[in-house]
C-alpha atoms as a PDB file:
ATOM      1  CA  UNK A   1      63.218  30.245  82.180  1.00  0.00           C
ATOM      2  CA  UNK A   2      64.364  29.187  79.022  1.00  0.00           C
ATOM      3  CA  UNK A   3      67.576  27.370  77.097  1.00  0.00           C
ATOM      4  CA  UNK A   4      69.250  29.529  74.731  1.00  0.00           C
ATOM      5  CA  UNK A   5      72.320  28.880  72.672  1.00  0.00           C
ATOM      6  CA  UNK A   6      74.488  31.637  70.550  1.00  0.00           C
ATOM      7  CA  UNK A   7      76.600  30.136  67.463  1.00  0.00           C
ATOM      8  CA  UNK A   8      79.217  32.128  67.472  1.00  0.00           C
ATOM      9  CA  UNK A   9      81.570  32.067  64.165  1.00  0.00           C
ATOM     10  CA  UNK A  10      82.643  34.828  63.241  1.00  0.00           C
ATOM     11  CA  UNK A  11      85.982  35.630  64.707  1.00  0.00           C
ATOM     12  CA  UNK A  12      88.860  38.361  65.169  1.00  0.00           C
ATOM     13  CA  UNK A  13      88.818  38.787  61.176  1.00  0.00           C
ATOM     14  CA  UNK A  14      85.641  40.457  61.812  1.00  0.00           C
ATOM     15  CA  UNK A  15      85.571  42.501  64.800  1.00  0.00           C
ATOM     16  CA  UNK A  16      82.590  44.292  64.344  1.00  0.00           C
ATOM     17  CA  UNK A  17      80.865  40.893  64.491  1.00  0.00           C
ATOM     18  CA  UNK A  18      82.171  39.649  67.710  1.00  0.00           C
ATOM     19  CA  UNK A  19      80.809  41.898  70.777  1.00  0.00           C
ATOM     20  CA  UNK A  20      76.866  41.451  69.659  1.00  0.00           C
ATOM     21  CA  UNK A  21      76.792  37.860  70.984  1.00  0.00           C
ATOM     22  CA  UNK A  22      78.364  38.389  74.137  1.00  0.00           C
ATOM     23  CA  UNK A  23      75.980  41.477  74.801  1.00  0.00           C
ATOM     24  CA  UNK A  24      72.801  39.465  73.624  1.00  0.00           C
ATOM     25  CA  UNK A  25      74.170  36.077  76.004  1.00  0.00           C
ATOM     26  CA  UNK A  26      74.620  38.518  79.107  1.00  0.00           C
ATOM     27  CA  UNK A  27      71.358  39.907  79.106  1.00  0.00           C
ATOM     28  CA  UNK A  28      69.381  37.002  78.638  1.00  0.00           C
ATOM     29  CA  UNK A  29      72.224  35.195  81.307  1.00  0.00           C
ATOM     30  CA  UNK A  30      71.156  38.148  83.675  1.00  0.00           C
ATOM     31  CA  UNK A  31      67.463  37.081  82.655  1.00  0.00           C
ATOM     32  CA  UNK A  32      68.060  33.896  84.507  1.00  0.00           C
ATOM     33  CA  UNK A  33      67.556  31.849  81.437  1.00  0.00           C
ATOM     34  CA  UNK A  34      70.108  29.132  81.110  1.00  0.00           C
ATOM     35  CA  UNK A  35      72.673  30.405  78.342  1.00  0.00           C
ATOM     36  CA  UNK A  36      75.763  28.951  76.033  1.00  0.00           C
ATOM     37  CA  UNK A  37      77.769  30.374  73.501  1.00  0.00           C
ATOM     38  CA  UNK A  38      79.602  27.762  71.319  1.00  0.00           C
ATOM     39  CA  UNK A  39      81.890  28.716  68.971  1.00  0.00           C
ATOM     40  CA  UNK A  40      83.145  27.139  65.904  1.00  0.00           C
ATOM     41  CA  UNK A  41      84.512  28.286  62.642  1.00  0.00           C
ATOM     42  CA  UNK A  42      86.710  31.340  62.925  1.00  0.00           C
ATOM     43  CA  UNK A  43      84.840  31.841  65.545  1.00  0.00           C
ATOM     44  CA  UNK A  44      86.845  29.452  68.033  1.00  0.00           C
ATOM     45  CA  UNK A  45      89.968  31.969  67.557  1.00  0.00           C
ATOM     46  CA  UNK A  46      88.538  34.451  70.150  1.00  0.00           C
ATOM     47  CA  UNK A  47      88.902  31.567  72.724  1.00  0.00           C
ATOM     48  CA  UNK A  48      92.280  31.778  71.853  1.00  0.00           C
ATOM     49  CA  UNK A  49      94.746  33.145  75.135  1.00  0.00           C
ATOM     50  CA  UNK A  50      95.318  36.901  74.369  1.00  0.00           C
ATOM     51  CA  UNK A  51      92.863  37.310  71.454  1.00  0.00           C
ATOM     52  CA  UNK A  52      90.108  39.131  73.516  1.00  0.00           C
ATOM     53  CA  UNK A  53      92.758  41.600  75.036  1.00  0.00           C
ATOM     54  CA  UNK A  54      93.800  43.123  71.861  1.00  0.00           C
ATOM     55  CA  UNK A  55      90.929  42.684  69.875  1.00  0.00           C
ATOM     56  CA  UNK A  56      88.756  46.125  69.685  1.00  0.00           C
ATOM     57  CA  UNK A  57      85.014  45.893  68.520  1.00  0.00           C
ATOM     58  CA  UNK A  58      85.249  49.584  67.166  1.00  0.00           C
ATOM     59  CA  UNK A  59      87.916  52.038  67.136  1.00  0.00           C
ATOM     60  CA  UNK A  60      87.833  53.807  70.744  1.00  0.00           C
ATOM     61  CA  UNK A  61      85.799  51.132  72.434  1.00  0.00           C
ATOM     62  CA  UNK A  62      86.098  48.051  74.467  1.00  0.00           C
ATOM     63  CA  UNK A  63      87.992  45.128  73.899  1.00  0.00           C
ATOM     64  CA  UNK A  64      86.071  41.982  73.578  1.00  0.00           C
ATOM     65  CA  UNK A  65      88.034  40.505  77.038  1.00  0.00           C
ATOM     66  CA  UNK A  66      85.347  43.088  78.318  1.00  0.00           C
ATOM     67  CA  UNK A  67      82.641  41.838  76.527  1.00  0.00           C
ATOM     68  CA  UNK A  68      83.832  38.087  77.977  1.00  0.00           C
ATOM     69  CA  UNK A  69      83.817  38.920  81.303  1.00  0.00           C
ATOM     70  CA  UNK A  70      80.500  40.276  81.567  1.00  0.00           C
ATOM     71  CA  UNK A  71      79.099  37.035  80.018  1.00  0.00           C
ATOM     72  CA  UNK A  72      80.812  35.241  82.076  1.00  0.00           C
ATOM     73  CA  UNK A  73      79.665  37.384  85.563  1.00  0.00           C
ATOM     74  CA  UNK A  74      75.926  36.867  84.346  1.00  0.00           C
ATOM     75  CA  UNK A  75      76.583  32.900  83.760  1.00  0.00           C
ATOM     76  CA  UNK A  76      77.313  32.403  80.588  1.00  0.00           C
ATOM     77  CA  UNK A  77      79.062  28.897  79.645  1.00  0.00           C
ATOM     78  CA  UNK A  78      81.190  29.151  76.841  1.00  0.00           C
ATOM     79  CA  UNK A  79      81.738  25.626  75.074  1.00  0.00           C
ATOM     80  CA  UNK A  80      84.176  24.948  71.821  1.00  0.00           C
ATOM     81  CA  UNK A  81      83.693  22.603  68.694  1.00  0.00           C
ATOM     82  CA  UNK A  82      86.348  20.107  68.105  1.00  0.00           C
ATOM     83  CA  UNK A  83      86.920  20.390  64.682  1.00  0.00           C
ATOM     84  CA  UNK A  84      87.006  23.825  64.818  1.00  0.00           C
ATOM     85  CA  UNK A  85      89.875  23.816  66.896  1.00  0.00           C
ATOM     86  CA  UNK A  86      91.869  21.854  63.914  1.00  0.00           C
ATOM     87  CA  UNK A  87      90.541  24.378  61.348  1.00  0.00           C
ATOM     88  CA  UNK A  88      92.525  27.304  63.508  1.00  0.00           C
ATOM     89  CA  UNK A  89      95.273  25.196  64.359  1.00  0.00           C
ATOM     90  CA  UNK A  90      94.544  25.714  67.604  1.00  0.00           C
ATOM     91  CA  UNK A  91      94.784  22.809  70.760  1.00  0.00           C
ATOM     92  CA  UNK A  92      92.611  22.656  73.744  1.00  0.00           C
ATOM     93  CA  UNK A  93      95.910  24.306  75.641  1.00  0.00           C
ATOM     94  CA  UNK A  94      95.548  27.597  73.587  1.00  0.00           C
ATOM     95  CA  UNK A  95      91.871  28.158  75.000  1.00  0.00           C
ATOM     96  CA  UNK A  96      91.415  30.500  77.684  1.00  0.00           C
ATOM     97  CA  UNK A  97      90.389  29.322  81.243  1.00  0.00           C
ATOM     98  CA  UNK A  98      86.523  30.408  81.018  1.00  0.00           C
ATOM     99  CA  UNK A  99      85.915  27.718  78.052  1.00  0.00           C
ATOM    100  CA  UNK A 100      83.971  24.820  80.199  1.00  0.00           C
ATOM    101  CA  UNK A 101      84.157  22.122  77.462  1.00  0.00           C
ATOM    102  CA  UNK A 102      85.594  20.871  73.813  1.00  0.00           C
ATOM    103  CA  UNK A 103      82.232  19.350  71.777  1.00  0.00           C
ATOM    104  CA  UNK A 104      81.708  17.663  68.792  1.00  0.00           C
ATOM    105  CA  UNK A 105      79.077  17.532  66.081  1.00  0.00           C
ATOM    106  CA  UNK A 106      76.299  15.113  68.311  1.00  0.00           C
ATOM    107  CA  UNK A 107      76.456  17.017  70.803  1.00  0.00           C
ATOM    108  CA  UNK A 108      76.308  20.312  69.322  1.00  0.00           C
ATOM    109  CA  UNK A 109      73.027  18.992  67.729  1.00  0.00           C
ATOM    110  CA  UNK A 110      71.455  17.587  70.210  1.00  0.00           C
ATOM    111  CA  UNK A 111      72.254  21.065  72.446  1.00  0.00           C
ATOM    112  CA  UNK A 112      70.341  22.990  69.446  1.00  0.00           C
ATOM    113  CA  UNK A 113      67.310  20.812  69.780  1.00  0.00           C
ATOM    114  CA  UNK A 114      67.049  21.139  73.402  1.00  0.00           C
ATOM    115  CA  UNK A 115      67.112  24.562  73.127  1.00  0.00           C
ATOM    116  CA  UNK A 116      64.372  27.004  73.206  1.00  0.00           C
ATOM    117  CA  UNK A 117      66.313  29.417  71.210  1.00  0.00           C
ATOM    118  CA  UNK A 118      69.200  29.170  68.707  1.00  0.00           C
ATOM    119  CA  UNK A 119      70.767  32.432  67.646  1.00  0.00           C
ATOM    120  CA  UNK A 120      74.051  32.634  65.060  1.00  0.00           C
ATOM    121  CA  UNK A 121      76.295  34.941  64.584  1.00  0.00           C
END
């Protein structure tokens, strides 16, 4: 199968923005391919403890913390930028328990090259 990654940086700002990654990530986790969504920008702020519970893609629906953990049941690794962090003034501490790793620029680039597919959002 193949190595996909999903740029996520759009964050709680724009919620409307925020669920379509998670959705695309799940079904190509439950797809078997080998998937990670890294988020940088304002996107690192729905990593953020508590962020995902209150943050409603549309009036009526789902909160992204549902969104989350169905990435997350289909394999999804969710990895965070290290500058990005600073931008939010956020520390690794503030990150929820589901984010498997803190990355910087090299690696971020070398993950996009040895990927099949790069997606942002």
């Amino acid at each position: 199968m193949g190595k996909i990654l999903y740029v996520q940086t759009s964050g709680p700002d724009t919620p409307e923005r925020t669920a379509s990654p998670f959705f695309l990530a799940t079904a190509a986790g439950l797809l078997e391919h080998e998937v990670t969504m890294l988020f940088t920008m304002r996107g690192t702020q729905l990593m953020k403890k508590g962020v995902a519970d209150h943050l409603y893609v549309k009036e009526g629906g789902e909160t992204l913390q549902y969104f989350i953990e169905q990435a997350l049941d289909a394999g999804v690794k969710f990895l965070v930028c290290t500058p990005s962090l600073d931008l939010n003034d956020m520390t690794k501490e503030d990150l929820i328990a589901s984010v498997t790793g803190i990355v910087g620029g090299t690696f971020v680039n070398e993950e996009a090259l040895a990927s099949d597919l790069v997606l942002s959002f």
